[in-house]
PDB file of N, CA and C in Angstrom:
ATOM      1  N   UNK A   1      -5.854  31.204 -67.153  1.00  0.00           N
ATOM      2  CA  UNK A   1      -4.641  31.905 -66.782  1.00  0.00           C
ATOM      3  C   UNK A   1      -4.680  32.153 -65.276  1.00  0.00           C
ATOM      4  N   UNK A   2      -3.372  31.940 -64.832  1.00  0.00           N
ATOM      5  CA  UNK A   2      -3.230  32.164 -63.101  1.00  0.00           C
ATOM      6  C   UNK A   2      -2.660  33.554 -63.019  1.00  0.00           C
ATOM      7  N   UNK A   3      -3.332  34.568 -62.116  1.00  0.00           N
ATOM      8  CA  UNK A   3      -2.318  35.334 -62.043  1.00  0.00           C
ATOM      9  C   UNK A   3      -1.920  35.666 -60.565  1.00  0.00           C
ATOM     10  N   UNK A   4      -0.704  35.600 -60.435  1.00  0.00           N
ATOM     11  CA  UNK A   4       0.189  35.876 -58.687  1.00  0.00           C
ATOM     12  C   UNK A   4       0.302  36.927 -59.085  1.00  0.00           C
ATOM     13  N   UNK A   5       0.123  37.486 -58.149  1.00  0.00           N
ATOM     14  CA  UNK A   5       0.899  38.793 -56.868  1.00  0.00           C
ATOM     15  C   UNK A   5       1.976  38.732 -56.211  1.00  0.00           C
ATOM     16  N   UNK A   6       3.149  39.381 -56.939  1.00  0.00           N
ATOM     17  CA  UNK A   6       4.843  39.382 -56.357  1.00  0.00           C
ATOM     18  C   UNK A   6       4.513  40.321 -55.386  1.00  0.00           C
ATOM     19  N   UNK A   7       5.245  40.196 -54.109  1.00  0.00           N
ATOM     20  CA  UNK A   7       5.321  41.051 -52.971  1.00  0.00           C
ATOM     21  C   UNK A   7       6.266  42.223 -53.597  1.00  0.00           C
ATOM     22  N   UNK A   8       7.235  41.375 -53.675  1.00  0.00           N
ATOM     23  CA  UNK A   8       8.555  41.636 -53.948  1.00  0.00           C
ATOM     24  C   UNK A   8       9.479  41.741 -54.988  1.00  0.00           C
ATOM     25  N   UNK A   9      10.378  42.638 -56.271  1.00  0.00           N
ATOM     26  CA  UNK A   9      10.566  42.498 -57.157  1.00  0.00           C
ATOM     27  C   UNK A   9      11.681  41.218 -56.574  1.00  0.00           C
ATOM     28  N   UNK A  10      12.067  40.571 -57.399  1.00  0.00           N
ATOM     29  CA  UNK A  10      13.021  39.136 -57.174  1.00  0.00           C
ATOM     30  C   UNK A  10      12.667  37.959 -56.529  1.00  0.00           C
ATOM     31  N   UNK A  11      11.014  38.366 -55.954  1.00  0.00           N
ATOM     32  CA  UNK A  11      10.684  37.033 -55.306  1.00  0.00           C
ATOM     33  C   UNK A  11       9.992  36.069 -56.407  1.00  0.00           C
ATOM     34  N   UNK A  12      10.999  34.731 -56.265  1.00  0.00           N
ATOM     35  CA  UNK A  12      10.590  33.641 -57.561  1.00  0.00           C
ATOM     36  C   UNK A  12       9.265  33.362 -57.382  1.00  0.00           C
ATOM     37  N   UNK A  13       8.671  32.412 -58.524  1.00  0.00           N
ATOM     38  CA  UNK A  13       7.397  32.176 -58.304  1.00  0.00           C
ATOM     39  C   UNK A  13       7.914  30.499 -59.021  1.00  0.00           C
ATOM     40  N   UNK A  14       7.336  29.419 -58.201  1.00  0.00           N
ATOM     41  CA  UNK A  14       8.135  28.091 -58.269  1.00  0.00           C
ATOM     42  C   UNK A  14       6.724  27.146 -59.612  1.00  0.00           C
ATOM     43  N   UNK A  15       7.072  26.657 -60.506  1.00  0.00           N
ATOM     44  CA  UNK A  15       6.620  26.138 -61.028  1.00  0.00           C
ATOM     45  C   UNK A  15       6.561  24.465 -61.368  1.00  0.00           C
ATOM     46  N   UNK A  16       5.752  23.968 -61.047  1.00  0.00           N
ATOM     47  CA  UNK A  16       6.024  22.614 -60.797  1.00  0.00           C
ATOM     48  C   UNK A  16       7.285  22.322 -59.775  1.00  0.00           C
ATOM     49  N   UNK A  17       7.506  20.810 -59.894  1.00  0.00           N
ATOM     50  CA  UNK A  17       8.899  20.291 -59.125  1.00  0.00           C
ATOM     51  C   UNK A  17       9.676  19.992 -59.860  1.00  0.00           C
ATOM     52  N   UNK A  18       9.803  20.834 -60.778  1.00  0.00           N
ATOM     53  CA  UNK A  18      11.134  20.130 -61.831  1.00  0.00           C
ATOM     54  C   UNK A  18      11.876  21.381 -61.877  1.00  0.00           C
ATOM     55  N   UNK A  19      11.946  22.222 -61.043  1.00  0.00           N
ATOM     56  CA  UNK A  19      13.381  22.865 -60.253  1.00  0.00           C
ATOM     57  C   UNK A  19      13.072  24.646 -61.856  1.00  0.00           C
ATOM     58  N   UNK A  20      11.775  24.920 -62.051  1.00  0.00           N
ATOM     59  CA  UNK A  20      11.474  25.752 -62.732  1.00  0.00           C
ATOM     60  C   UNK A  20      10.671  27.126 -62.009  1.00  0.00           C
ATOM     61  N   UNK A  21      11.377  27.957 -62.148  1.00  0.00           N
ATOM     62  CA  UNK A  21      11.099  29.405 -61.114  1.00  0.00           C
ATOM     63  C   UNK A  21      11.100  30.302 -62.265  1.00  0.00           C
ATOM     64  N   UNK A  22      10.596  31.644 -62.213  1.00  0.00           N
ATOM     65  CA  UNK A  22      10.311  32.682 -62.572  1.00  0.00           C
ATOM     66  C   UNK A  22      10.244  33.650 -61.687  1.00  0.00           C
ATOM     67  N   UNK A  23      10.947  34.812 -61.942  1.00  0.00           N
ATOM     68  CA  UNK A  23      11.001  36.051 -61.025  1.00  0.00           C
ATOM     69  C   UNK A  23      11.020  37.436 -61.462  1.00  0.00           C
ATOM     70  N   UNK A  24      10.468  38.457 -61.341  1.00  0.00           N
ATOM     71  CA  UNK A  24      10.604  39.812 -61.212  1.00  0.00           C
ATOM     72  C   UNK A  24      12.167  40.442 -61.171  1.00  0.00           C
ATOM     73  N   UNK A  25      12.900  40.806 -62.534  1.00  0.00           N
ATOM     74  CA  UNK A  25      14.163  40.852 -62.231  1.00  0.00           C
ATOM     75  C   UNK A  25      13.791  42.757 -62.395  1.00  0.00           C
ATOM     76  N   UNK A  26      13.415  43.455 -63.439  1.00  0.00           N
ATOM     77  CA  UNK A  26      13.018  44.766 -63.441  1.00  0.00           C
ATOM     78  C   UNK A  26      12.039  45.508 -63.664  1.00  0.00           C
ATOM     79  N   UNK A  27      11.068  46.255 -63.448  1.00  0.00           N
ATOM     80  CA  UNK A  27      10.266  47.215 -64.208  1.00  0.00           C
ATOM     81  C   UNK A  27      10.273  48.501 -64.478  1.00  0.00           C
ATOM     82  N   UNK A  28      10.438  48.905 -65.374  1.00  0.00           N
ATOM     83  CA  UNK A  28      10.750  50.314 -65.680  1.00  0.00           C
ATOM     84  C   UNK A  28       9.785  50.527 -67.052  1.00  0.00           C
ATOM     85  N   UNK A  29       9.082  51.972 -66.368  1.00  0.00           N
ATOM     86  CA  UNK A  29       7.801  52.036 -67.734  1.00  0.00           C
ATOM     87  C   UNK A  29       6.719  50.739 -67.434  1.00  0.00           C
ATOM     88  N   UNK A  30       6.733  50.297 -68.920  1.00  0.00           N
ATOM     89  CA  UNK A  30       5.624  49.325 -69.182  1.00  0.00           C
ATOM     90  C   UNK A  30       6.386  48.288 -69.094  1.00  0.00           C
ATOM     91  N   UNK A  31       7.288  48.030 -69.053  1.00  0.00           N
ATOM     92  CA  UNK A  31       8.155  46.711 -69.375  1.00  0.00           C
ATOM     93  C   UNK A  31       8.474  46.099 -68.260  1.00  0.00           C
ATOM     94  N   UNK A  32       8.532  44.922 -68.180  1.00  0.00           N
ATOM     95  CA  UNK A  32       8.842  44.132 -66.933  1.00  0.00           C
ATOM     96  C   UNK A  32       9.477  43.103 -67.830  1.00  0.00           C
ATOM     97  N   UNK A  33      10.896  42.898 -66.703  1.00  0.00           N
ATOM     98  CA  UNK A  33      11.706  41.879 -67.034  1.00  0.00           C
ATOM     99  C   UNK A  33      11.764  40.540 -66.006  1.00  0.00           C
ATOM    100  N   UNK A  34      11.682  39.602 -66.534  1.00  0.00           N
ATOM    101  CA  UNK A  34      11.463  38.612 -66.084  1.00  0.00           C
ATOM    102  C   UNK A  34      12.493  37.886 -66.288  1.00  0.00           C
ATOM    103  N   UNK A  35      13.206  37.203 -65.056  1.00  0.00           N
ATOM    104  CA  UNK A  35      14.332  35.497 -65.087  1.00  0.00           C
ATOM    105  C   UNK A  35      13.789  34.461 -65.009  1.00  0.00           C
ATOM    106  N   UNK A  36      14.004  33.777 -65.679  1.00  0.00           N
ATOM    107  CA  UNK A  36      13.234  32.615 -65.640  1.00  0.00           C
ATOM    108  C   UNK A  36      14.741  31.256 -65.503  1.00  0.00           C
ATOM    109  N   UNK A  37      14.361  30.583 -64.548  1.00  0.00           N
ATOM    110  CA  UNK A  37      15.417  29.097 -64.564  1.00  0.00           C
ATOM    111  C   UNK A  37      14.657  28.306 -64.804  1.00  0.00           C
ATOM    112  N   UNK A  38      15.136  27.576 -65.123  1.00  0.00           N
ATOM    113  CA  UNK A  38      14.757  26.100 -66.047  1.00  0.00           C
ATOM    114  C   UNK A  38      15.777  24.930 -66.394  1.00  0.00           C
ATOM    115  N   UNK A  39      15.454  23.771 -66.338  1.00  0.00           N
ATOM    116  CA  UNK A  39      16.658  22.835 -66.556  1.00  0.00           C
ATOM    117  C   UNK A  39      16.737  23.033 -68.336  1.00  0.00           C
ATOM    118  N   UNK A  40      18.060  22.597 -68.128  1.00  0.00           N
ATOM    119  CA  UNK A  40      18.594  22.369 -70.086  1.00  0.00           C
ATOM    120  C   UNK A  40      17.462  21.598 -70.925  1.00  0.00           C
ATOM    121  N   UNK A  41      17.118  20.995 -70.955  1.00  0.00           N
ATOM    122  CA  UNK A  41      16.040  20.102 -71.468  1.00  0.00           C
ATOM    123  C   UNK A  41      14.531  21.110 -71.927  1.00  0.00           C
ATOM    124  N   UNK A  42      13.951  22.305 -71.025  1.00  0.00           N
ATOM    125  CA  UNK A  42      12.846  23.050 -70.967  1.00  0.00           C
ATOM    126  C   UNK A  42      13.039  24.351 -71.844  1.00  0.00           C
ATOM    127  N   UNK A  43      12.560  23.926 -73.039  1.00  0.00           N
ATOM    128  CA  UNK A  43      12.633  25.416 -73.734  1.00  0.00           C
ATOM    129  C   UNK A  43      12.328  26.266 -73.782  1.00  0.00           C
ATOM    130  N   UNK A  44      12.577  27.875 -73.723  1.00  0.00           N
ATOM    131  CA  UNK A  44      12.280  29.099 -73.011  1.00  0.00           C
ATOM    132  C   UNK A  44      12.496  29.857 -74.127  1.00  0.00           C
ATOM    133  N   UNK A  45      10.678  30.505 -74.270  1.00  0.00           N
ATOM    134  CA  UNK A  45      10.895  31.256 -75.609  1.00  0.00           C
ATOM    135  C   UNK A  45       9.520  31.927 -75.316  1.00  0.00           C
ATOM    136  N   UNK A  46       9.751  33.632 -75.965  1.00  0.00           N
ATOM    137  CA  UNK A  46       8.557  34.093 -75.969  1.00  0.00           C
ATOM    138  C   UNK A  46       7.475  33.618 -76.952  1.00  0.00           C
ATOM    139  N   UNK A  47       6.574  33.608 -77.048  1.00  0.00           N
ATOM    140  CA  UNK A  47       5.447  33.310 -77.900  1.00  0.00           C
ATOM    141  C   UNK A  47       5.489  33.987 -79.354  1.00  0.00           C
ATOM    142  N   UNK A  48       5.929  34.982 -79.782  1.00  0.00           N
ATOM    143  CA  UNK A  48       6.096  35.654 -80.687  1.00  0.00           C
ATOM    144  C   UNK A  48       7.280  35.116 -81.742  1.00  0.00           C
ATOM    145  N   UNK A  49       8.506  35.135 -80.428  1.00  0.00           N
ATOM    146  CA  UNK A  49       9.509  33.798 -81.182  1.00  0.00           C
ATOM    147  C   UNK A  49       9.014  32.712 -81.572  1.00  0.00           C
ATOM    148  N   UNK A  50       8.507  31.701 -80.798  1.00  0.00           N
ATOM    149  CA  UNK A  50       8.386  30.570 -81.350  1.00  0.00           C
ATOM    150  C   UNK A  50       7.969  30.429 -82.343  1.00  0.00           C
ATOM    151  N   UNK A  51       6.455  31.255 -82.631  1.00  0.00           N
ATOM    152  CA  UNK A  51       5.746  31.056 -83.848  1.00  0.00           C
ATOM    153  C   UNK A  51       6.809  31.539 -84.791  1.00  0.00           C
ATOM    154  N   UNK A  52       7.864  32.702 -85.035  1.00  0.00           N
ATOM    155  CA  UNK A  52       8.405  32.182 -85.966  1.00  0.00           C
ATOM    156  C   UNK A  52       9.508  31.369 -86.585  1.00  0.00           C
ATOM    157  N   UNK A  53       9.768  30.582 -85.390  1.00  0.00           N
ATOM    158  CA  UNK A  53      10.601  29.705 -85.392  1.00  0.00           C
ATOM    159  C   UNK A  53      10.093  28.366 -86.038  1.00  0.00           C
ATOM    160  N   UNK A  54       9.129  28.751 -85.007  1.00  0.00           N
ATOM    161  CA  UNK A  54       8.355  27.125 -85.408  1.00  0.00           C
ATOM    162  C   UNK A  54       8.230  26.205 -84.449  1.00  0.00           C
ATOM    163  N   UNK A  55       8.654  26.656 -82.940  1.00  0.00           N
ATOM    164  CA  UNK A  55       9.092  26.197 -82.296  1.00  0.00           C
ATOM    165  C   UNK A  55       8.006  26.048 -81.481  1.00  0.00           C
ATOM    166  N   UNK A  56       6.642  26.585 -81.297  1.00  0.00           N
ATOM    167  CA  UNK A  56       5.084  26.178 -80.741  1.00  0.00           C
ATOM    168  C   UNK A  56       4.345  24.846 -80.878  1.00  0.00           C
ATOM    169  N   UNK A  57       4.647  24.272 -81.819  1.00  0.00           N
ATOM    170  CA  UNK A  57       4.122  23.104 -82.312  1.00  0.00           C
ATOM    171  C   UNK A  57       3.866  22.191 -81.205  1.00  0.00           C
ATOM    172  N   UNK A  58       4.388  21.993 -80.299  1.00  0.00           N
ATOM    173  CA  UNK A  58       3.634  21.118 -79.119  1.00  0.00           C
ATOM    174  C   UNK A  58       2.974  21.893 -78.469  1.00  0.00           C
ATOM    175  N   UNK A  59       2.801  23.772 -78.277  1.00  0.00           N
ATOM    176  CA  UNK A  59       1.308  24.031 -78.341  1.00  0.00           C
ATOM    177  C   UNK A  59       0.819  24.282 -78.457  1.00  0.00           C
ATOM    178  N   UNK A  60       0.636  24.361 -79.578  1.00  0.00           N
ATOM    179  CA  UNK A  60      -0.528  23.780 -80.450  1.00  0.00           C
ATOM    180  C   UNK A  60      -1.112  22.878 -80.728  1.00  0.00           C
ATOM    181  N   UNK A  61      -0.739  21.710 -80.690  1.00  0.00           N
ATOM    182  CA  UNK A  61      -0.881  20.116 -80.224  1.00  0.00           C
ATOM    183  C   UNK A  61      -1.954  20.369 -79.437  1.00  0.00           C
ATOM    184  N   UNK A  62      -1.140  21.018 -77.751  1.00  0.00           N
ATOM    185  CA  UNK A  62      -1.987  20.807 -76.815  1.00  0.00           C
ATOM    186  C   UNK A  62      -3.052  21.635 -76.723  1.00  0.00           C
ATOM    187  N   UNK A  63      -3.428  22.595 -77.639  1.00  0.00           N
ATOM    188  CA  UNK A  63      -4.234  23.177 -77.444  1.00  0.00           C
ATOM    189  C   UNK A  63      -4.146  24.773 -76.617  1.00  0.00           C
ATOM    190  N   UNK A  64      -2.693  25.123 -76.833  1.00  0.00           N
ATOM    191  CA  UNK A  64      -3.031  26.652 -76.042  1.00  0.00           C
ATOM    192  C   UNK A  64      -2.544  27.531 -76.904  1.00  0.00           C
TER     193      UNK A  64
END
């Protein structure tokens, strides 16, 4: 696991080159909200969802 240090709440954090960012949109309490962009194609789901979706299965494949 990588972990960054936001300076700034809203400053993105760029993931690969396929135009995928993540940013600091709020924190209040324990909770932090996060935006995430992503092209149409990249599916965006918490971990808790997927598994019961079903929707992890590639990773798990890969091994994470």
């Amino acid at each position: 696991m990588l972990v960054i240090t936001v300076e700034n709440k809203g400053e993105p954090v760029l993931i690969g080159s396929d135009g995928i960012s993540v940013q600091v949109v709020d924190i209040r309490g324990g909770k932090v909200r996060l935006g995430i962009v992503a092209p149409k194609e990249v599916s965006v789901l918490r971990k808790s969802v997927a598994d019961r979706v079903g929707g992890n299965q590639e990773l798990t494949e890969k091994g994470v």
